[in-house]
C-alpha atoms as a PDB file:
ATOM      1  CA  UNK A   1      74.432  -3.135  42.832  1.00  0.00           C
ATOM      2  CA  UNK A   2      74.939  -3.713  38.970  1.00  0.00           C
ATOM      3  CA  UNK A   3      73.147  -1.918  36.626  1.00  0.00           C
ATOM      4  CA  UNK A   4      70.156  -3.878  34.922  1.00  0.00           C
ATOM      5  CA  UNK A   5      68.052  -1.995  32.239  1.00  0.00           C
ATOM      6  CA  UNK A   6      64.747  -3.450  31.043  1.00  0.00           C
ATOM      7  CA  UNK A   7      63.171  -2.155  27.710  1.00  0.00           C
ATOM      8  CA  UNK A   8      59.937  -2.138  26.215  1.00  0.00           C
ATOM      9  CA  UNK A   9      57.869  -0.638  23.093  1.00  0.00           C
ATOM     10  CA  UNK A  10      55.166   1.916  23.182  1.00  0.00           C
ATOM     11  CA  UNK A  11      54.198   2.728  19.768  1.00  0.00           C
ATOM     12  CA  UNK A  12      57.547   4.361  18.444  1.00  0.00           C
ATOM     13  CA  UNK A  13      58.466   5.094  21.586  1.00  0.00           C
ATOM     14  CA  UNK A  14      61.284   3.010  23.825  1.00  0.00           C
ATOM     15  CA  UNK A  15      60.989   3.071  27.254  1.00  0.00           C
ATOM     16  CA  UNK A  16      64.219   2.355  29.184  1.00  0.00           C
ATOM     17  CA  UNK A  17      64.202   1.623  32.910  1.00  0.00           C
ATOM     18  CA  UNK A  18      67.116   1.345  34.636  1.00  0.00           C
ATOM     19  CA  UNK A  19      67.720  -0.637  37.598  1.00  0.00           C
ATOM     20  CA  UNK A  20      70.404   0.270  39.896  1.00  0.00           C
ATOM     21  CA  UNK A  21      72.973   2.866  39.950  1.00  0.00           C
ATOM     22  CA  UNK A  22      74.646   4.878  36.945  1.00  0.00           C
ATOM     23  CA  UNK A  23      78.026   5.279  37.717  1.00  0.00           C
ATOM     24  CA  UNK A  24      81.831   5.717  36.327  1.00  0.00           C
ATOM     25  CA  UNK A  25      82.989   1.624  35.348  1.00  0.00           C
ATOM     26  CA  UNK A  26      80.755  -0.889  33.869  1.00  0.00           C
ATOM     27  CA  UNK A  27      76.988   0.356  34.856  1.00  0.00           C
ATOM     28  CA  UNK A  28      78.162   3.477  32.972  1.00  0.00           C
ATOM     29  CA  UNK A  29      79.243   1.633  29.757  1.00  0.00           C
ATOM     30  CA  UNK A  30      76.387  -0.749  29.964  1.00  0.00           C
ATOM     31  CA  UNK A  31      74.032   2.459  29.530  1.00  0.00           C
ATOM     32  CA  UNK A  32      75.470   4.521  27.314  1.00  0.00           C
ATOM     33  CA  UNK A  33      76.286   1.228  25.013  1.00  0.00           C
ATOM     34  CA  UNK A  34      72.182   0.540  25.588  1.00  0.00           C
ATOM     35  CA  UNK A  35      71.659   4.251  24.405  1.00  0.00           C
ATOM     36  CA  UNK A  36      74.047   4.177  21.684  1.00  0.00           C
ATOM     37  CA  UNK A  37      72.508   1.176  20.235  1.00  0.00           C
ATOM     38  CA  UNK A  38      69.218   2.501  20.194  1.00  0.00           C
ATOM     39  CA  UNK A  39      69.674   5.286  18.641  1.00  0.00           C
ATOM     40  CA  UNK A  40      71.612   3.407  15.552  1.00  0.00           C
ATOM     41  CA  UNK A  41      69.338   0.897  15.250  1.00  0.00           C
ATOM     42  CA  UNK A  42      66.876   4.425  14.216  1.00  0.00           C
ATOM     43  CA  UNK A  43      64.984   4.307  18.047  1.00  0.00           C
ATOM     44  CA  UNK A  44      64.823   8.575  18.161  1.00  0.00           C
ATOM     45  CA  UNK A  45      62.052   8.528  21.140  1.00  0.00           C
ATOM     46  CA  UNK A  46      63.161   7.457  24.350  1.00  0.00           C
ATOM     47  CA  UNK A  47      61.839   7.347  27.757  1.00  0.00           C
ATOM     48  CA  UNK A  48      63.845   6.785  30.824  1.00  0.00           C
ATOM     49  CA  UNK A  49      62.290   5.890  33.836  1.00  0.00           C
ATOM     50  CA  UNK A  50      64.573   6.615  36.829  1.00  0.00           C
ATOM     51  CA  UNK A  51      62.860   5.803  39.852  1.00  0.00           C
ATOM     52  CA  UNK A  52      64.802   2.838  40.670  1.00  0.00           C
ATOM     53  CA  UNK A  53      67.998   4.307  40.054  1.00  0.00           C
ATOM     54  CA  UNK A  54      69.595   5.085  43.264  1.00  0.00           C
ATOM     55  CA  UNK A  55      72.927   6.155  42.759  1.00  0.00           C
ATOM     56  CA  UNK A  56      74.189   8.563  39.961  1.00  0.00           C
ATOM     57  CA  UNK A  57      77.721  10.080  39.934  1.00  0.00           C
ATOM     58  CA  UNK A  58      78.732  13.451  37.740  1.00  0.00           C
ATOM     59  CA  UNK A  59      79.721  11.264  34.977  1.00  0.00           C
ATOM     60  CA  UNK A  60      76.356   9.018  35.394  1.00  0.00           C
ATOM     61  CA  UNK A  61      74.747  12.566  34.732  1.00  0.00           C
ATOM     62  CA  UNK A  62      76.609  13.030  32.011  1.00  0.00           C
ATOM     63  CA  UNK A  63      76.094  10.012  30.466  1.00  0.00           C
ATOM     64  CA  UNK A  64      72.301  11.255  30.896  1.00  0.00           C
ATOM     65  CA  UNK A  65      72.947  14.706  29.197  1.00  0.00           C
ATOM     66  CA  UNK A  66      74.381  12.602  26.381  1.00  0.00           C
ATOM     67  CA  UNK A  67      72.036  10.797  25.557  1.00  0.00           C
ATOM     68  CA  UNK A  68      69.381  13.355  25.701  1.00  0.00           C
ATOM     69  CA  UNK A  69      72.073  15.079  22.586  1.00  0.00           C
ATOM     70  CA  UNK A  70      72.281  12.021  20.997  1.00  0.00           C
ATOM     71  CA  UNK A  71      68.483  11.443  20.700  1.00  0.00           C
ATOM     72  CA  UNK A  72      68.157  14.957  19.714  1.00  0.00           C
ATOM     73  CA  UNK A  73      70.855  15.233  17.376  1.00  0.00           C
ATOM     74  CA  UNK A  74      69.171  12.742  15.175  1.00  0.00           C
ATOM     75  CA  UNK A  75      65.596  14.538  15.125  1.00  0.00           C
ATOM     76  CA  UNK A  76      64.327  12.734  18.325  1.00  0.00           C
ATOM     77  CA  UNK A  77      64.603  13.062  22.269  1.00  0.00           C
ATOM     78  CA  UNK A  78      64.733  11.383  25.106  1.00  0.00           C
ATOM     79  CA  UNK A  79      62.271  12.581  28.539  1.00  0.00           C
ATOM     80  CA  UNK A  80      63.045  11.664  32.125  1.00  0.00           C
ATOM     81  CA  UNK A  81      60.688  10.201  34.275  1.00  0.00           C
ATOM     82  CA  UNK A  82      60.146  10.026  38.435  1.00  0.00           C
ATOM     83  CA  UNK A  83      64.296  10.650  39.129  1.00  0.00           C
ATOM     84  CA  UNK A  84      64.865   8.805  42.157  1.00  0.00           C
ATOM     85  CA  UNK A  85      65.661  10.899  45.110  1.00  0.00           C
ATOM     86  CA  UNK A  86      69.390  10.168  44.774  1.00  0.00           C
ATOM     87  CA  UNK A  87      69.365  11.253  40.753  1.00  0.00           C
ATOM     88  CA  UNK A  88      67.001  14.490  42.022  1.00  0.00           C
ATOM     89  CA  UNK A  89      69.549  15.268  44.506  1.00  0.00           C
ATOM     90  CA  UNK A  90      72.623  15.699  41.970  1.00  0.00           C
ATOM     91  CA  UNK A  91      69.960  17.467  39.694  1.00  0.00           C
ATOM     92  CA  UNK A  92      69.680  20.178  42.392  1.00  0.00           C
ATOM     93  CA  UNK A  93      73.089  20.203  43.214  1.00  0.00           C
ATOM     94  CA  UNK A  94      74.116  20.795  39.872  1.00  0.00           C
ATOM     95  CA  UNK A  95      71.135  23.338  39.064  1.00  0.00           C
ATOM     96  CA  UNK A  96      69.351  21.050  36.269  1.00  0.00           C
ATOM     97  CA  UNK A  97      66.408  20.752  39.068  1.00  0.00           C
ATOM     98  CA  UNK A  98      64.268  22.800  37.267  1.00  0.00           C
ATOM     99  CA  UNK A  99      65.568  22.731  33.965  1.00  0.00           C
ATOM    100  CA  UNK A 100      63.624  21.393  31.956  1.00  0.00           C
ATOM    101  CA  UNK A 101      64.419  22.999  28.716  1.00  0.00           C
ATOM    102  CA  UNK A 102      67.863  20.656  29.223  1.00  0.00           C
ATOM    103  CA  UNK A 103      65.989  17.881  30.744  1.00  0.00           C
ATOM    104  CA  UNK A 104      62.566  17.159  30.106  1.00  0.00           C
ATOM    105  CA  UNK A 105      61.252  15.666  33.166  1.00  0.00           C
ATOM    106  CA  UNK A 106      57.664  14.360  33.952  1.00  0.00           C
ATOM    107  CA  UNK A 107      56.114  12.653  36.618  1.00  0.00           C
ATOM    108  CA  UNK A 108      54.524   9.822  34.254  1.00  0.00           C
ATOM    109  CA  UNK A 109      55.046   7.763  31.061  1.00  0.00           C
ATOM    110  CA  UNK A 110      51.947   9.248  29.392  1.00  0.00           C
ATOM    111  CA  UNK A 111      52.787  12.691  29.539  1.00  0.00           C
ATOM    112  CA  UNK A 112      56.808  11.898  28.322  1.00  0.00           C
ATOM    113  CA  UNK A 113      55.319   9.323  25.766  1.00  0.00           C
ATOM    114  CA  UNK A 114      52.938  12.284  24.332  1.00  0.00           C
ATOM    115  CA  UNK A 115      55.635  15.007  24.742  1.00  0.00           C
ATOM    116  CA  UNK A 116      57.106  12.708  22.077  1.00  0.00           C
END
């Protein structure tokens, strides 16, 4: 399955939700270009809902990581919101489960969009 991600506008804050699977070939560049050109157009506060995301590889979760250090490195951030199954299973594996000084995670938009 290809990689779709819809966007919309709270306030300030962008909330990304991809559709699909974040993996190594074009899904992955189609993100982290989405990301990317966010962040230069001066879009700091991001939300990415995950719950239809069913497939993430290492570098999918890297992509991930990235863009939470991209957001941040320009004064904003970026929160997770309801990982799929599949995206909470390579959080566990990896030990980022219950990290959540690395990844913010939250079980709804209104508490990511106020963490904001």
């Amino acid at each position: 399955m290809q990689l779709t991600i819809h966007e919309r506008q709270e306030g300030d804050v962008t909330i990304l939700e991809p559709v699909g699977r974040i993996t190594f070939g074009p899904e992955l560049e189609a993100f982290h270009g989405r990301v990317k050109k966010l962040i230069r157009a001066g879009k700091k506060k991001l939300v990415l809902r995950l719950d239809k995301v069913n497939q993430v590889d290492s570098l999918g979760l890297g992509a991930i990581i990235g863009a939470i250090k991209s957001a941040r490195g320009v004064g904003g951030n970026l929160c997770l919101v309801q990982p799929s199954q599949a995206l909470q299973n390579v959080l566990d594996l990896v030990g980022f489960g219950g990290r959540t000084d690395i990844l913010p995670i939250f079980e709804n938009e209104d508490e990511a969009i106020k963490s904001l």
